[in-house]
N, C-alpha and C. Protein backbone atom coordinates (compact mmCIF):
# COMPACT_ATOMS: atom_id res chain seq x y z
N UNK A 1 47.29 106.50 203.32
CA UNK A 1 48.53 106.27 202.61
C UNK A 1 49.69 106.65 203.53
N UNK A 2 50.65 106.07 203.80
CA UNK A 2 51.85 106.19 204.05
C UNK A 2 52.54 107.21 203.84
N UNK A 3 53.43 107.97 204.65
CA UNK A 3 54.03 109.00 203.99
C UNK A 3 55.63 108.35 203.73
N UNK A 4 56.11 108.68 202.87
CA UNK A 4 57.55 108.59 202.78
C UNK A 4 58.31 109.54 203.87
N UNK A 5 59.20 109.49 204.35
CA UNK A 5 60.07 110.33 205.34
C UNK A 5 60.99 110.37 204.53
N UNK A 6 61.29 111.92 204.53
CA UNK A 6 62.73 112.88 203.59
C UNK A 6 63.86 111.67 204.00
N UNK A 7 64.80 111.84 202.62
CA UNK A 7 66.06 111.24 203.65
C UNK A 7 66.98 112.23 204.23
N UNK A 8 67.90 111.54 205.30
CA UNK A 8 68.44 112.02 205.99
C UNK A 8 69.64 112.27 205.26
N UNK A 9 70.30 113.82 205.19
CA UNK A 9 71.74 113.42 203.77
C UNK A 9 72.37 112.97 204.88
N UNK A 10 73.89 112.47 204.64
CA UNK A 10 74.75 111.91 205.78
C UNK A 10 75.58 113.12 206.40
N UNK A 11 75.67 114.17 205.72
CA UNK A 11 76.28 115.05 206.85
C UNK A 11 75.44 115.55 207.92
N UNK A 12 73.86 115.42 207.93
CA UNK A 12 73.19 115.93 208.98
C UNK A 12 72.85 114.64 209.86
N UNK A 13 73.46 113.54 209.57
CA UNK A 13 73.15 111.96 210.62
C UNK A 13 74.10 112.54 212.25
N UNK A 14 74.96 113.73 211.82
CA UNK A 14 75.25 113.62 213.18
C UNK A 14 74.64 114.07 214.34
N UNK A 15 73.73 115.47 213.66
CA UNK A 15 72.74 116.20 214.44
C UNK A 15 71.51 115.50 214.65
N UNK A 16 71.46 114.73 213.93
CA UNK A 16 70.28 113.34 214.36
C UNK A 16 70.16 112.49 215.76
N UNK A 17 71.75 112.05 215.44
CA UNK A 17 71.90 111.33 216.11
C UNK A 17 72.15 112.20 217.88
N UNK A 18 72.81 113.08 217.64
CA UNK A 18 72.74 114.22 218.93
C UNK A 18 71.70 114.09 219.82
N UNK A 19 70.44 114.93 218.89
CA UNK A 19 69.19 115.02 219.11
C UNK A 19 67.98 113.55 219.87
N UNK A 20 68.65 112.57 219.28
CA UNK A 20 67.78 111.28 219.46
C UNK A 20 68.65 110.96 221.19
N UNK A 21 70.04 111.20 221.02
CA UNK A 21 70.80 111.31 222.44
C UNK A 21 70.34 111.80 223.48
N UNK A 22 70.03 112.96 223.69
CA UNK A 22 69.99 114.31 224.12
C UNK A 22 67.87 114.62 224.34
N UNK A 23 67.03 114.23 223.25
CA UNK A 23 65.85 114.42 224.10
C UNK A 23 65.35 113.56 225.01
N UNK A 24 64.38 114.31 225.58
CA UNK A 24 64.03 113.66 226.65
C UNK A 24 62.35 113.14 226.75
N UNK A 25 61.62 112.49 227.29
CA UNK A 25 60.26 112.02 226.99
C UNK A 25 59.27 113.28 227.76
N UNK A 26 59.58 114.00 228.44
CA UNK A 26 58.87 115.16 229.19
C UNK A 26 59.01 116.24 228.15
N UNK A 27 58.63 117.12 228.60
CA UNK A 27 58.17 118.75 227.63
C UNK A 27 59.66 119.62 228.23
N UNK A 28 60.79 119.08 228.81
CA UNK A 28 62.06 119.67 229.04
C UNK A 28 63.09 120.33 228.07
N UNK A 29 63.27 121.77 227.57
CA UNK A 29 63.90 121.64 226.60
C UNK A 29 65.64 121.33 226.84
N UNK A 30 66.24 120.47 225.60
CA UNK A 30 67.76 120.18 225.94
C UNK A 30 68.25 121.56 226.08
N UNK A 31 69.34 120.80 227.62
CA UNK A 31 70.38 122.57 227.51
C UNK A 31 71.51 122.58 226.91
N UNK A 32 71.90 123.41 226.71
CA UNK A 32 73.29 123.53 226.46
C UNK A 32 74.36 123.17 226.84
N UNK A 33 74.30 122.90 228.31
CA UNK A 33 75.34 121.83 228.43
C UNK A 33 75.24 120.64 228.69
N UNK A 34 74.61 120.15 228.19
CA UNK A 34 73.90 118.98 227.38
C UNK A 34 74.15 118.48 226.13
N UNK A 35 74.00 119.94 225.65
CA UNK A 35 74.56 119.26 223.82
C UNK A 35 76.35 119.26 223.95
N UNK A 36 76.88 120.02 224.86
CA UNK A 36 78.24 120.23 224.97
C UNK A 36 79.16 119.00 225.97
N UNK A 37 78.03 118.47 226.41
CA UNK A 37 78.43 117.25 226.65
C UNK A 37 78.78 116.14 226.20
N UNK A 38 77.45 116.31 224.87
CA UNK A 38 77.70 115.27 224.00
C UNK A 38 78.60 115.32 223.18
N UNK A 39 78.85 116.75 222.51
CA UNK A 39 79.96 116.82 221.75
C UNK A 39 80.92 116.36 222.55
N UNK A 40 81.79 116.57 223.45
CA UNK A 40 82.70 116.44 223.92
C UNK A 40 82.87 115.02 224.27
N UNK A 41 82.09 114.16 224.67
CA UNK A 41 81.71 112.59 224.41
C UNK A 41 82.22 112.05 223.28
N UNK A 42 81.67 112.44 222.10
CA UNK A 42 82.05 112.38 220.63
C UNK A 42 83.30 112.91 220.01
N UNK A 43 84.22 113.54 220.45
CA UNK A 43 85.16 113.93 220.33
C UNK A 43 84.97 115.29 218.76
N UNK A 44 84.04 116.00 219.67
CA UNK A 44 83.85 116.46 218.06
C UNK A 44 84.29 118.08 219.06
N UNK A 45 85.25 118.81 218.54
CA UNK A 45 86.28 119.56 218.95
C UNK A 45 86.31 121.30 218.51
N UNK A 46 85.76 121.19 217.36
CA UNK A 46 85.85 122.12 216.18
C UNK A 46 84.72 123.35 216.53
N UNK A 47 84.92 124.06 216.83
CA UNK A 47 84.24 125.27 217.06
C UNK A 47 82.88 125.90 216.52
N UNK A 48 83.34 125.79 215.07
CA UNK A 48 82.51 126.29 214.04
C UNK A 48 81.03 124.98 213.98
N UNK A 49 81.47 123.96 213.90
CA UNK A 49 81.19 122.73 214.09
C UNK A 49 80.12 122.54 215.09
N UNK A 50 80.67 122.81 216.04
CA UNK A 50 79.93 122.79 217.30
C UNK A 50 78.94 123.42 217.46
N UNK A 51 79.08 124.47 216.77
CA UNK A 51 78.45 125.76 216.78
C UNK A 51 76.95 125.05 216.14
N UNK A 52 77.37 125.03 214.89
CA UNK A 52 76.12 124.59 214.01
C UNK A 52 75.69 123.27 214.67
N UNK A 53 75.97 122.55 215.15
CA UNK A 53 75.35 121.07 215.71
C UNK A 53 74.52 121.54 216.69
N UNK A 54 74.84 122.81 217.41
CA UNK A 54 74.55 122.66 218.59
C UNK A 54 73.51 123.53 218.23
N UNK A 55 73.04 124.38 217.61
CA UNK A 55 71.82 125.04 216.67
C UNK A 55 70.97 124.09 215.85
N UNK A 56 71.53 122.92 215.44
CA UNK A 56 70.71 122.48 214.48
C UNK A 56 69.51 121.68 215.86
N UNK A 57 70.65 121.12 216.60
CA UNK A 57 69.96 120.10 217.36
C UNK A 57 68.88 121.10 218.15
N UNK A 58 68.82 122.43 218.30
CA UNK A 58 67.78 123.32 218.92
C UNK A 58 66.55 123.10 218.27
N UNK A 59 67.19 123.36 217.19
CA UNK A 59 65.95 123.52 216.16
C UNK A 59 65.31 122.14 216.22
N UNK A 60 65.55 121.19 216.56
CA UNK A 60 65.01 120.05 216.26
C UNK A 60 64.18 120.14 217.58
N UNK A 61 64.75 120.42 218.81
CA UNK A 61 64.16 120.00 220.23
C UNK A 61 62.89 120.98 219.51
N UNK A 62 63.09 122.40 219.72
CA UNK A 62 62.28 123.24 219.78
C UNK A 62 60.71 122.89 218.84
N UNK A 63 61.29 121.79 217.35
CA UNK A 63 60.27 121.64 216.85
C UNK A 63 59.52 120.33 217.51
N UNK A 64 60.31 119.64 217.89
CA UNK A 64 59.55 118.28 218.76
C UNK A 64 58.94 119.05 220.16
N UNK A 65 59.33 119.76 220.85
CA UNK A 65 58.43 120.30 221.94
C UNK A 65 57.17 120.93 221.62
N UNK A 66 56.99 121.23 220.50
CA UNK A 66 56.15 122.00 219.72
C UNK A 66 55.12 121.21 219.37
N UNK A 67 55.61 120.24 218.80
CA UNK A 67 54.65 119.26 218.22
C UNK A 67 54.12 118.15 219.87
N UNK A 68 54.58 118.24 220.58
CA UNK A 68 54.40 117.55 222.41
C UNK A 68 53.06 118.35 222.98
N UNK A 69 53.20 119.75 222.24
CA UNK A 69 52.83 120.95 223.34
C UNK A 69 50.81 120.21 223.30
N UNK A 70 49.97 119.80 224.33
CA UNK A 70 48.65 119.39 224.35
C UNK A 70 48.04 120.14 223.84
N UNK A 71 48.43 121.67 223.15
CA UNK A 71 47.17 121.95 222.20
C UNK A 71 47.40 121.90 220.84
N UNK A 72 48.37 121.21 220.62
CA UNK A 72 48.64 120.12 219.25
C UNK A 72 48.18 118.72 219.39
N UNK A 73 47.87 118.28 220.71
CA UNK A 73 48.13 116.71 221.01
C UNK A 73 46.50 116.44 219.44
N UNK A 74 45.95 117.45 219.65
CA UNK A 74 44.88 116.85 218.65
C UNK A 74 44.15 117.76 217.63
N UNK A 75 45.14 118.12 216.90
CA UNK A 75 45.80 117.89 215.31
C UNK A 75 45.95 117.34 214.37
């Protein structure tokens, strides 16, 4: 059976979209000035803002490297 995938609410499409930017196909985790690149690309300015994008999108690498790592590959 198919799984349904959560939806995405629209205030977190931006850290999505970051993240889908920003990883990479190797086991490399994104750096930081990396994500501060992108913000600044995006014109996204705001401190607080930044702050949390730039945490959320961790959390995302950190869980996709995780799930990469070969003693998950077979799981």
């Amino acid at each position: 059976m198919k799984k349904t995938p959560p939806p995405l609410y629209k205030d977190l499409f931006v850290v999505w979209e970051g993240f889908l930017a920003l990883k990479s196909a190797g086991l490399e985790p994104i750096r930081f000035s990396e994500i501060e690149a992108w913000l600044n690309l995006n014109g996204i300015f705001d401190l607080n803002y930044r702050q949390e994008i730039a945490h959320l999108v961790r959390i995302l690498d950190i869980e996709h490297l995780e799930l990469l790592r070969p003693s998950n590959a077979n799981s």
